[in-house]
Protein backbone atom coordinates (compact mmCIF):
# COMPACT_ATOMS: atom_id res chain seq x y z
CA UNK A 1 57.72 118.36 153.91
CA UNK A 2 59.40 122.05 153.19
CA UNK A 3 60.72 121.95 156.64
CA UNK A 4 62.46 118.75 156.32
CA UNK A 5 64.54 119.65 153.37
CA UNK A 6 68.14 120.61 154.15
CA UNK A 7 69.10 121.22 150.28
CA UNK A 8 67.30 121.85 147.24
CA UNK A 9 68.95 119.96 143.56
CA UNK A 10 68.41 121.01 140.35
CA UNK A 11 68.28 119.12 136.97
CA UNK A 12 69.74 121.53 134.24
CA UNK A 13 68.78 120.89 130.67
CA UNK A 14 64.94 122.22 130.27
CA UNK A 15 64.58 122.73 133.78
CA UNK A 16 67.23 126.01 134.39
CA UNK A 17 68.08 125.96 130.94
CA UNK A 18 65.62 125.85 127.91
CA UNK A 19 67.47 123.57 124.96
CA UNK A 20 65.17 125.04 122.76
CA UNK A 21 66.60 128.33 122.91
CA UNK A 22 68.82 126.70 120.07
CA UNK A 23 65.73 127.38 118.02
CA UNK A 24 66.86 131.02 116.82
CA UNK A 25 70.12 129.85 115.81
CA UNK A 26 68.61 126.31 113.79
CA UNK A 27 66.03 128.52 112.12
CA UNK A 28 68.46 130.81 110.84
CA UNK A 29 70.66 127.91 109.54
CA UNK A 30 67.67 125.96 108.09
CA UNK A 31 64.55 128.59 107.63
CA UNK A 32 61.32 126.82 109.04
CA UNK A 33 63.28 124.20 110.42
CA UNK A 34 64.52 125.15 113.15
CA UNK A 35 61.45 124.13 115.78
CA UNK A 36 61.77 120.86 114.13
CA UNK A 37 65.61 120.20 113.99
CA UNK A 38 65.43 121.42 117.54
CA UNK A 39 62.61 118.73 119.31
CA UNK A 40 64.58 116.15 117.10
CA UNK A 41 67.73 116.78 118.41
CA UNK A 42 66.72 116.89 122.08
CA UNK A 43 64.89 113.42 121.69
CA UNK A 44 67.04 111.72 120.24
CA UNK A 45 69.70 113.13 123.14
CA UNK A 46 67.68 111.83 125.77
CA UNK A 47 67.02 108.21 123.97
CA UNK A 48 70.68 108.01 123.73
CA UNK A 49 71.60 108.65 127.08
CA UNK A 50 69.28 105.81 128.05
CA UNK A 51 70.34 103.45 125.40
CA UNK A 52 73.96 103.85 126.40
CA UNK A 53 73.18 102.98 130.04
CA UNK A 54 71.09 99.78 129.13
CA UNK A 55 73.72 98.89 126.80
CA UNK A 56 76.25 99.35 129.55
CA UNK A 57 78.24 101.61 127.92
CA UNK A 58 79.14 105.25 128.16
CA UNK A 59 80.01 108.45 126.29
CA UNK A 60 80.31 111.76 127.47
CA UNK A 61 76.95 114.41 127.10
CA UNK A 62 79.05 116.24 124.27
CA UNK A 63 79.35 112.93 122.05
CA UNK A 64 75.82 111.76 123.02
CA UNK A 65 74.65 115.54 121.64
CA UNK A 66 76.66 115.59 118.53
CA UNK A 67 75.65 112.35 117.71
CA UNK A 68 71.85 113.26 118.51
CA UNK A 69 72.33 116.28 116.34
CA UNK A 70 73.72 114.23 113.45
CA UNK A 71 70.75 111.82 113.45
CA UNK A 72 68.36 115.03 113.43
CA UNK A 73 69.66 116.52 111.04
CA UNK A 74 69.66 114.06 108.41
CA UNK A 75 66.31 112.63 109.66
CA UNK A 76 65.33 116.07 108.78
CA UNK A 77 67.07 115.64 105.33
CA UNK A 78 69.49 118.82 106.30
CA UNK A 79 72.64 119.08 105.19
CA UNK A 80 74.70 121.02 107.42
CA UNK A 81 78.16 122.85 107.08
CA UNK A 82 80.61 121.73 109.35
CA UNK A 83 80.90 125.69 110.33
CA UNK A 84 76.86 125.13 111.17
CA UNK A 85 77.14 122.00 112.89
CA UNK A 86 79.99 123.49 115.03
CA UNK A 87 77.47 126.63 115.64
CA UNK A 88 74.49 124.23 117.12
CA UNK A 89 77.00 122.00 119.10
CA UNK A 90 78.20 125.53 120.52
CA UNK A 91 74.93 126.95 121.13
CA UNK A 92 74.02 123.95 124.25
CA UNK A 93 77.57 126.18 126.29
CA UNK A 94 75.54 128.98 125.86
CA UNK A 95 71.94 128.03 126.03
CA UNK A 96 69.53 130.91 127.33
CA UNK A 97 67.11 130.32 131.44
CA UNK A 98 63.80 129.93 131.50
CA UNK A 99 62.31 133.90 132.59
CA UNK A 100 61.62 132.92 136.17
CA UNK A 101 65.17 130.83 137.02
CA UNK A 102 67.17 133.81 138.41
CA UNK A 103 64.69 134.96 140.57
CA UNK A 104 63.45 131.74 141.42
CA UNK A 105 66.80 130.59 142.74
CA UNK A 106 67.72 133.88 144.75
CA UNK A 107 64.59 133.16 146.73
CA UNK A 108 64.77 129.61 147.09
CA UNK A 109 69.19 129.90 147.98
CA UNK A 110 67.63 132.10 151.18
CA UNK A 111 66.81 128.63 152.43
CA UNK A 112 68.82 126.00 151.46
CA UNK A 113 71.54 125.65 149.91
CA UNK A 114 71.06 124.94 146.06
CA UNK A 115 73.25 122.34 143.78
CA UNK A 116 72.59 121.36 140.10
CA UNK A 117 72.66 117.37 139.24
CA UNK A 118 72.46 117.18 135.44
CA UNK A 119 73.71 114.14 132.66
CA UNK A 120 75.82 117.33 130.87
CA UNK A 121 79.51 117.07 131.01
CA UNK A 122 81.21 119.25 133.70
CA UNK A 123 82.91 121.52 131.14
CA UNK A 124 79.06 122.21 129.04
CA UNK A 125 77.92 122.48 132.62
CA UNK A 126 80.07 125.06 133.81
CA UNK A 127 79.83 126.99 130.65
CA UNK A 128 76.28 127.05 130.38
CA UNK A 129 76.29 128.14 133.88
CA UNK A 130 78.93 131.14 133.85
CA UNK A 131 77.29 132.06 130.53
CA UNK A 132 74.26 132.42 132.78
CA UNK A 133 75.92 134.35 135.79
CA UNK A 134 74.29 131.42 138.12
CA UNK A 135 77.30 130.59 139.73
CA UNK A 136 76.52 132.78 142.53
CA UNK A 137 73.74 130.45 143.47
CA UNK A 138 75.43 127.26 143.02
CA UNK A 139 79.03 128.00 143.77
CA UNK A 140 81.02 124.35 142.99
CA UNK A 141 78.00 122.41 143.37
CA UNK A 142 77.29 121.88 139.91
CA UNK A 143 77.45 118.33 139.81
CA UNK A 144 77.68 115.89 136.69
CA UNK A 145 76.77 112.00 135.96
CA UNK A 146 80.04 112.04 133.98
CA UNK A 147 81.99 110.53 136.91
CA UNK A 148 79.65 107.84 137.89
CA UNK A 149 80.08 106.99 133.81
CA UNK A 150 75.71 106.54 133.50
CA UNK A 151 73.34 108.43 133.01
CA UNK A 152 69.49 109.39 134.58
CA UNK A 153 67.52 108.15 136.22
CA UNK A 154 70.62 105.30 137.35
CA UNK A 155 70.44 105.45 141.14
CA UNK A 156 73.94 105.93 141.15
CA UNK A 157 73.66 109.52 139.23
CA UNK A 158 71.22 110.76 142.23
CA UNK A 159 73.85 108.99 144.92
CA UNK A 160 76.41 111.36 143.68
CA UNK A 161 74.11 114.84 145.07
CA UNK A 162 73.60 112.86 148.21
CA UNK A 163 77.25 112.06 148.85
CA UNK A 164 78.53 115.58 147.23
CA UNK A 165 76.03 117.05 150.15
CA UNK A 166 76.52 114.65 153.18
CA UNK A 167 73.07 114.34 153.67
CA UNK A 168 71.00 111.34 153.56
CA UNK A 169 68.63 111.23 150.48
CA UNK A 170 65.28 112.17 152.66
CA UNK A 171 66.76 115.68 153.26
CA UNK A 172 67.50 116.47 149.70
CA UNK A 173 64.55 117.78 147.29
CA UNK A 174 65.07 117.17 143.63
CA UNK A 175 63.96 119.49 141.12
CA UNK A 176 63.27 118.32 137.41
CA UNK A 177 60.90 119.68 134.55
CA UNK A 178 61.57 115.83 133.14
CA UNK A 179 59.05 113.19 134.40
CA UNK A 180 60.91 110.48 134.16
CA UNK A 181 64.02 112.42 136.24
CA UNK A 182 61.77 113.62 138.71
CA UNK A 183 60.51 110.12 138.90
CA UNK A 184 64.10 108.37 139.12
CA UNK A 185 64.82 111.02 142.01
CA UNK A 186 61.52 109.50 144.08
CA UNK A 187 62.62 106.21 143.41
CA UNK A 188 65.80 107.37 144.98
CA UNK A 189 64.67 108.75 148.61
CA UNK A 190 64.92 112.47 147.01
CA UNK A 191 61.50 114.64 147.76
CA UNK A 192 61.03 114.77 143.93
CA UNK A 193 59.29 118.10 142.71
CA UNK A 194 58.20 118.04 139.23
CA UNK A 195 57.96 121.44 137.18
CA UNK A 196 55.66 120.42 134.73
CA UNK A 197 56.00 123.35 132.18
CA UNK A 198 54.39 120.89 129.25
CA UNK A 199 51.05 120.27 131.10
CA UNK A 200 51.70 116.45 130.40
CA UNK A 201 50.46 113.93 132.79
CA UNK A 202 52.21 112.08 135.22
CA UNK A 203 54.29 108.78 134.41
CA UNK A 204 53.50 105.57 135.13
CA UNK A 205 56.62 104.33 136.52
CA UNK A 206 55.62 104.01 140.11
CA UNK A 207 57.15 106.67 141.73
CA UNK A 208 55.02 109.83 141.43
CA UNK A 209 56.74 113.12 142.38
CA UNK A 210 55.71 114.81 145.89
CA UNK A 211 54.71 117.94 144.22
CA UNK A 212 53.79 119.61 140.67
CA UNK A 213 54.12 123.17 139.89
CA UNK A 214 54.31 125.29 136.65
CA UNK A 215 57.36 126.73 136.93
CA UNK A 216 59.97 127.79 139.47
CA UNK A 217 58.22 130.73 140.77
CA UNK A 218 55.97 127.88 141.84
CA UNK A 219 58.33 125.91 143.48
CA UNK A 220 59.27 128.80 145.17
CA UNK A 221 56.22 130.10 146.38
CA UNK A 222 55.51 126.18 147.39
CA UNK A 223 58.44 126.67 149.67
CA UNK A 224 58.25 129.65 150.71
C-alpha cells in the first residue's frame, strides 16, 4: 500500500488543526463555558455543512461557522458582544496544530508530496495555515470545497485533490481524524487513513478506512 501512494492529502479542521483550541478564548468570554460553547459550535458546523449539501444549497465555511456559532451560543443561553462574537469567529484564522503536525508532516513531505483538502474557505484556509508556518509543507496546494460549491464527503470535493494533483484517485492517500471524511475519501478511490484521536469506533457507512492510527506520528511511522 505505502509504496503505491504518489501523494499524501490532508483534511484540516481537527486533523492539522484542533478547533478546540478556541476553548481558551470561549472560557475567558463565558467562564466554565467555554468546553461547552466550543463542542456546540463545532457540531452544529459540521451538521450544517451537510444539511446545506442535501438541501442543495451552498454557503461559504465562514457563514456556515458564524451561523453554527450563533445557534451555540444561544443554545447555551450566552449572550455575546458583538466585539466577542467577532473574537471567536477570528479565533478559527488562527486556530493552534495538534503537538505532533509539524513534525509529522516534515517526515511524511520526504516522500510525497503533501496537499490539504478541507470544507474551510480558501481565505480561513490560508490564514490558518500561514498563522501556522505550514506553508512550507504544502506550498499552493491547500485546496478548498468552496469551488466545487458542496461540501464533504460529496465525491466531487475529493475529485478536486485528484484533478489539482493529476493523479488518478488510487495513488492519492487521504488523511482525516473525521470518520465520516475518511470514509467519503474510501468511497472515493482515495487510500483513506483514519487518525482516530477520539478512540471512537469505526462507521458504518460501508467504506472502512485502510488504516487507523492515533495520531500523525502514527501515520508517519506507518509510512515510514
Amino acid at each position: 500500500m505505502k509504496h503505491e501512494l504518489q501523494a499524501l492529502v490532508f483534511d484540516a479542521y481537527g486533523t492539522l488543526f484542533d478547533v478546540h483550541s478556541v476553548t481558551r478564548l470561549a472560557d475567558s468570554l463565558f467562564a466554565g463555558r467555554g468546553a461547552a460553547l466550543s463542542q456546540a459550535w463545532r457540531t452544529k458546523q459540521l451538521e450544517y455543512t451537510w444539511l446545506r449539501s442535501l438541501m442543495g444549497r451552498y454557503d461559504d465555511f465562514s457563514a456556515v461557522t458564524a451561523g453554527a456559532l450563533d445557534w451555540a451560543l444561544e443554545s447555551l443561553g450566552l449572550a455575546a458582544r458583538p466585539q466577542d462574537r467577532a473574537s471567536l469567529l477570528r479565533a478559527y484564522r488562527t486556530l493552534g496544530t495538534f503537538p505532533e503536525v509539524r513534525g509529522a508532516l516534515a517526515r511524511l513531505g520526504e516522500r510525497h508530496p503533501l496537499a490539504i483538502l478541507s470544507n474551510g474557505h480558501p481565505d480561513m484556509l490560508d490564514a490558518v495555515v500561514d498563522h501556522n508556518e505550514l506553508r512550507v509543507f504544502f506550498g499552493e496546494r491547500v485546496l478548498s470545497v468552496h469551488e466545487a460549491g458542496v461540501y464533504k464527503p460529496d465525491p466531487r470535493v475529493y475529485a478536486i485533490a485528484a484533478a489539482q494533483l493529476g493523479l488518478p484517485a488510487q495513488s492519492i492517500g487521504f488523511v482525516s481524524s473525521n470518520g465520516w471524511d475518511a470514509a467519503g475519501a474510501k468511497s472515493f478511490g482515495f487510500t483513506a487513513f483514519w487518525v482516530n484521536r477520539g478512540k471512537a469506533p469505526v462507521e458504518r457507512l460501508g467504506s472502512p478506512p485502510d488504516a487507523v492510527v492515533d495520531d500523525l506520528a502514527g501515520l508517519a511511522q506507518l509510512l515510514a
